[in-house]
N, C-alpha and C. Protein backbone atom coordinates (compact mmCIF):
# COMPACT_ATOMS: atom_id res chain seq x y z
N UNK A 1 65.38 -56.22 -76.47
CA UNK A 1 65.66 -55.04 -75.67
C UNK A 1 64.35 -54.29 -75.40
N UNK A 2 64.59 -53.48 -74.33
CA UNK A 2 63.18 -53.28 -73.89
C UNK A 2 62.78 -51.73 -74.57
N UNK A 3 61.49 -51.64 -74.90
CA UNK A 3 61.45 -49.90 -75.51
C UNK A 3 61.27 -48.74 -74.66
N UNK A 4 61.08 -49.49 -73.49
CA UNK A 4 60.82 -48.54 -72.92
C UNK A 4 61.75 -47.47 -71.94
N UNK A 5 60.98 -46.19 -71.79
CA UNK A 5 62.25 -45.11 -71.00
C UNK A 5 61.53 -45.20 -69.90
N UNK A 6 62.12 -45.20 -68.49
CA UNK A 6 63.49 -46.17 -68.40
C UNK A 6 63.03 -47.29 -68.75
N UNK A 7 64.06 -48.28 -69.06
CA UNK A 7 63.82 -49.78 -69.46
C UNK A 7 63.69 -50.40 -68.27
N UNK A 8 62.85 -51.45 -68.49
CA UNK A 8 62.52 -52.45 -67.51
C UNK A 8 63.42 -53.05 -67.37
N UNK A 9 63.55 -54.15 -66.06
CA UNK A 9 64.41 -54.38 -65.76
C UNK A 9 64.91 -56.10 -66.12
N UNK A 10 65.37 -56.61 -66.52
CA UNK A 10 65.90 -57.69 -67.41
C UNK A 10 65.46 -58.74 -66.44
N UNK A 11 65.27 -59.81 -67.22
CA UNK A 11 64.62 -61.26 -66.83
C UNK A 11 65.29 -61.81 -65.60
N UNK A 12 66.45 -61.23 -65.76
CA UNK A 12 67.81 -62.16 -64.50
C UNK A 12 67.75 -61.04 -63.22
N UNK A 13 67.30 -60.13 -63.66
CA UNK A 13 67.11 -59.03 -61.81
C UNK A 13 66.12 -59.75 -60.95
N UNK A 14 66.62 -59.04 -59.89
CA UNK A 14 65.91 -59.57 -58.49
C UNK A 14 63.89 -58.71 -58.99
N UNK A 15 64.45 -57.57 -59.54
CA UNK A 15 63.49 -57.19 -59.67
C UNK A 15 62.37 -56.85 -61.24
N UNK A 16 62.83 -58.28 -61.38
CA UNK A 16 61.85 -58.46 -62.48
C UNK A 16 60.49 -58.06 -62.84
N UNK A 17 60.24 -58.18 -61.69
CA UNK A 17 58.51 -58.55 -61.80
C UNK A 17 57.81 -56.45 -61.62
N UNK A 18 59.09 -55.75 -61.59
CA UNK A 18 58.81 -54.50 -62.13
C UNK A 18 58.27 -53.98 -63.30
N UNK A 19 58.84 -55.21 -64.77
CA UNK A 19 58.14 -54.85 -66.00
C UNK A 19 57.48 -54.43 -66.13
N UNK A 20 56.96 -53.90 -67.07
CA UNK A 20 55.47 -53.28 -68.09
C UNK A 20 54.97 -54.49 -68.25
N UNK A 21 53.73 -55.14 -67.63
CA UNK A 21 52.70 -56.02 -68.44
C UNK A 21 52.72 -55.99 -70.17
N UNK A 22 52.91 -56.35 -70.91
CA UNK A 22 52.35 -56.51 -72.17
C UNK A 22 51.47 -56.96 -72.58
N UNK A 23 51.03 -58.36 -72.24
CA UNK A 23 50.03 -58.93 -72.57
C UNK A 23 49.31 -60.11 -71.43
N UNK A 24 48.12 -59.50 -70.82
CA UNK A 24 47.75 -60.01 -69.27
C UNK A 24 46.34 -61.30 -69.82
N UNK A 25 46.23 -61.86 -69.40
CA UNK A 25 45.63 -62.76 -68.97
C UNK A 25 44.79 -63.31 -67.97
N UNK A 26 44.35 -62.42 -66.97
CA UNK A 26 43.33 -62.42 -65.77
C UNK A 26 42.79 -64.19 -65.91
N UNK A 27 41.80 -64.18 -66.68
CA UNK A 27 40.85 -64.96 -66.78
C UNK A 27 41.59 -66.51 -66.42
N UNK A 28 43.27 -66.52 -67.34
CA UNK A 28 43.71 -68.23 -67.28
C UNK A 28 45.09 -67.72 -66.17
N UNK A 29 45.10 -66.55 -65.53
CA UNK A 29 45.93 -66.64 -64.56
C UNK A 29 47.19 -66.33 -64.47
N UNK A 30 47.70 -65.68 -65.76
CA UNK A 30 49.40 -65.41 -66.07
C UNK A 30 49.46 -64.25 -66.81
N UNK A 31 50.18 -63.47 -66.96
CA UNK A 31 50.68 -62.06 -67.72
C UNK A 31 52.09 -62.28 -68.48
N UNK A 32 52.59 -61.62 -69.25
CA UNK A 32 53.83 -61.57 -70.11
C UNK A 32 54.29 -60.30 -69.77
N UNK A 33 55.29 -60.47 -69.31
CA UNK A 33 56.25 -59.17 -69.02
C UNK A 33 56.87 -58.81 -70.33
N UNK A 34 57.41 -57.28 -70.11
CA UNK A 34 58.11 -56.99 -71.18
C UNK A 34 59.67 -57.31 -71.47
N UNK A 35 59.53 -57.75 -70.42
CA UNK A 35 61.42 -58.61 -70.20
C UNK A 35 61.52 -60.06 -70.76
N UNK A 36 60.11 -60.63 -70.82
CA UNK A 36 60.26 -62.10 -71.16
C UNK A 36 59.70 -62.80 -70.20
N UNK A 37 59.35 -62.96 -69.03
CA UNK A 37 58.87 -63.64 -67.84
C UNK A 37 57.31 -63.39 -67.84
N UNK A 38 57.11 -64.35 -67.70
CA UNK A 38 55.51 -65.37 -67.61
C UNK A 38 55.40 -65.22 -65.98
N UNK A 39 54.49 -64.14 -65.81
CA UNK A 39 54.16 -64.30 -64.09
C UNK A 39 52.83 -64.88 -63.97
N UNK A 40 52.42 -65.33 -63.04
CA UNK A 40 51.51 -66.25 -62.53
C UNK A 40 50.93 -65.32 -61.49
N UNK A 41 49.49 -65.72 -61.27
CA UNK A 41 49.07 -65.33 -60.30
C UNK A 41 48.99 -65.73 -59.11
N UNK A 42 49.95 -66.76 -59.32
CA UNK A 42 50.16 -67.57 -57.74
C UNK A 42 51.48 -66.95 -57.18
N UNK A 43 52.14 -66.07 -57.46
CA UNK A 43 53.53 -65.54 -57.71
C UNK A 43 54.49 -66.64 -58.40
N UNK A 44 54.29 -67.01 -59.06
CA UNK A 44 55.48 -67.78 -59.47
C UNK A 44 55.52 -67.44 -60.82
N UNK A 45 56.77 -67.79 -61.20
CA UNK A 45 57.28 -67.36 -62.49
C UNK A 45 57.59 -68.29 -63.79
N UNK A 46 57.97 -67.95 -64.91
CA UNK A 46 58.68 -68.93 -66.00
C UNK A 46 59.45 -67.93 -66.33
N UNK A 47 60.83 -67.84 -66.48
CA UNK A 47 61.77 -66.90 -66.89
C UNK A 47 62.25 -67.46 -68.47
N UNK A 48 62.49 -66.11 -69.32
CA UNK A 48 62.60 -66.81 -70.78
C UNK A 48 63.79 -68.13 -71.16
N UNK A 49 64.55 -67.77 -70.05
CA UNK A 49 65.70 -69.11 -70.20
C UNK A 49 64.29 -70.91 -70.17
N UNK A 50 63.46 -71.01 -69.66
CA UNK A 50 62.61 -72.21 -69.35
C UNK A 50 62.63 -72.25 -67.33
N UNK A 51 63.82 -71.49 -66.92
CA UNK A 51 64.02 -71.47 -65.46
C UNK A 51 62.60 -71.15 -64.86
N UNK A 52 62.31 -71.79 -63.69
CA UNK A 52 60.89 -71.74 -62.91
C UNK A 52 61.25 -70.94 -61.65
N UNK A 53 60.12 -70.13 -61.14
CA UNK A 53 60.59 -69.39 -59.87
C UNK A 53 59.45 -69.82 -59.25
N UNK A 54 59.39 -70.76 -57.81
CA UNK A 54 58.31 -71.25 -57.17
C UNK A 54 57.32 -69.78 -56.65
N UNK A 55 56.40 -70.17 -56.63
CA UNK A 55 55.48 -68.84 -56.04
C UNK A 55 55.86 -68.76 -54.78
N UNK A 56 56.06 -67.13 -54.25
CA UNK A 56 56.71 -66.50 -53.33
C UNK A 56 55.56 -65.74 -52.49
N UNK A 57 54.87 -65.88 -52.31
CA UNK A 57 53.35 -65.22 -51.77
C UNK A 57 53.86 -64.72 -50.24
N UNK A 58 53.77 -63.72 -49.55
CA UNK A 58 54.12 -62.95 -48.23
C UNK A 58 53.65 -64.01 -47.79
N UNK A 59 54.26 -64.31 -46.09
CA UNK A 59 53.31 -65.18 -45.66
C UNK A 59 52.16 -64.36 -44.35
N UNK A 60 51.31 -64.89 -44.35
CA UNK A 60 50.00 -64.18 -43.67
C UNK A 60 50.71 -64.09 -42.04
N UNK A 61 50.22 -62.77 -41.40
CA UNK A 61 50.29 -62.67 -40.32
C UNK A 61 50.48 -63.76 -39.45
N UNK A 62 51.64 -63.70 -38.36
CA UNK A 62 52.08 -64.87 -37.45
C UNK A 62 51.49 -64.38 -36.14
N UNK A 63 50.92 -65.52 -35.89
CA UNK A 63 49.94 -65.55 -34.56
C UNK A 63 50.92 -65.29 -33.72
């Protein structure tokens, strides 16, 4: 459960990737949310179930 007020928002929301960072990783590319989810800096995810979320990156301006 999360400690924080308000609590972040749980591994299975759309809006996960709201968490509190806990523990970031710049250098090899991934952060630990406080919900459990492994974000990537490619946008993609590892959710604590083992479930994968392909990287979702905006796509660049359409000619």
């Amino acid at each position: 459960m999360c400690p924080h007020e308000p609590s972040c928002p749980p591994a299975e929301a759309l809006d996960r990737e709201a968490a509190r960072t806990m523990a970031a990783h710049p250098e090899q590319g991934w952060s630990l949310l406080c919900n459990g989810v492994v974000l990537f800096e490619d946008t993609g995810e590892l959710l604590p179930d083992g479930a994968v979320i392909e990287p979702h990156r905006p796509l660049a301006g359409v000619a």
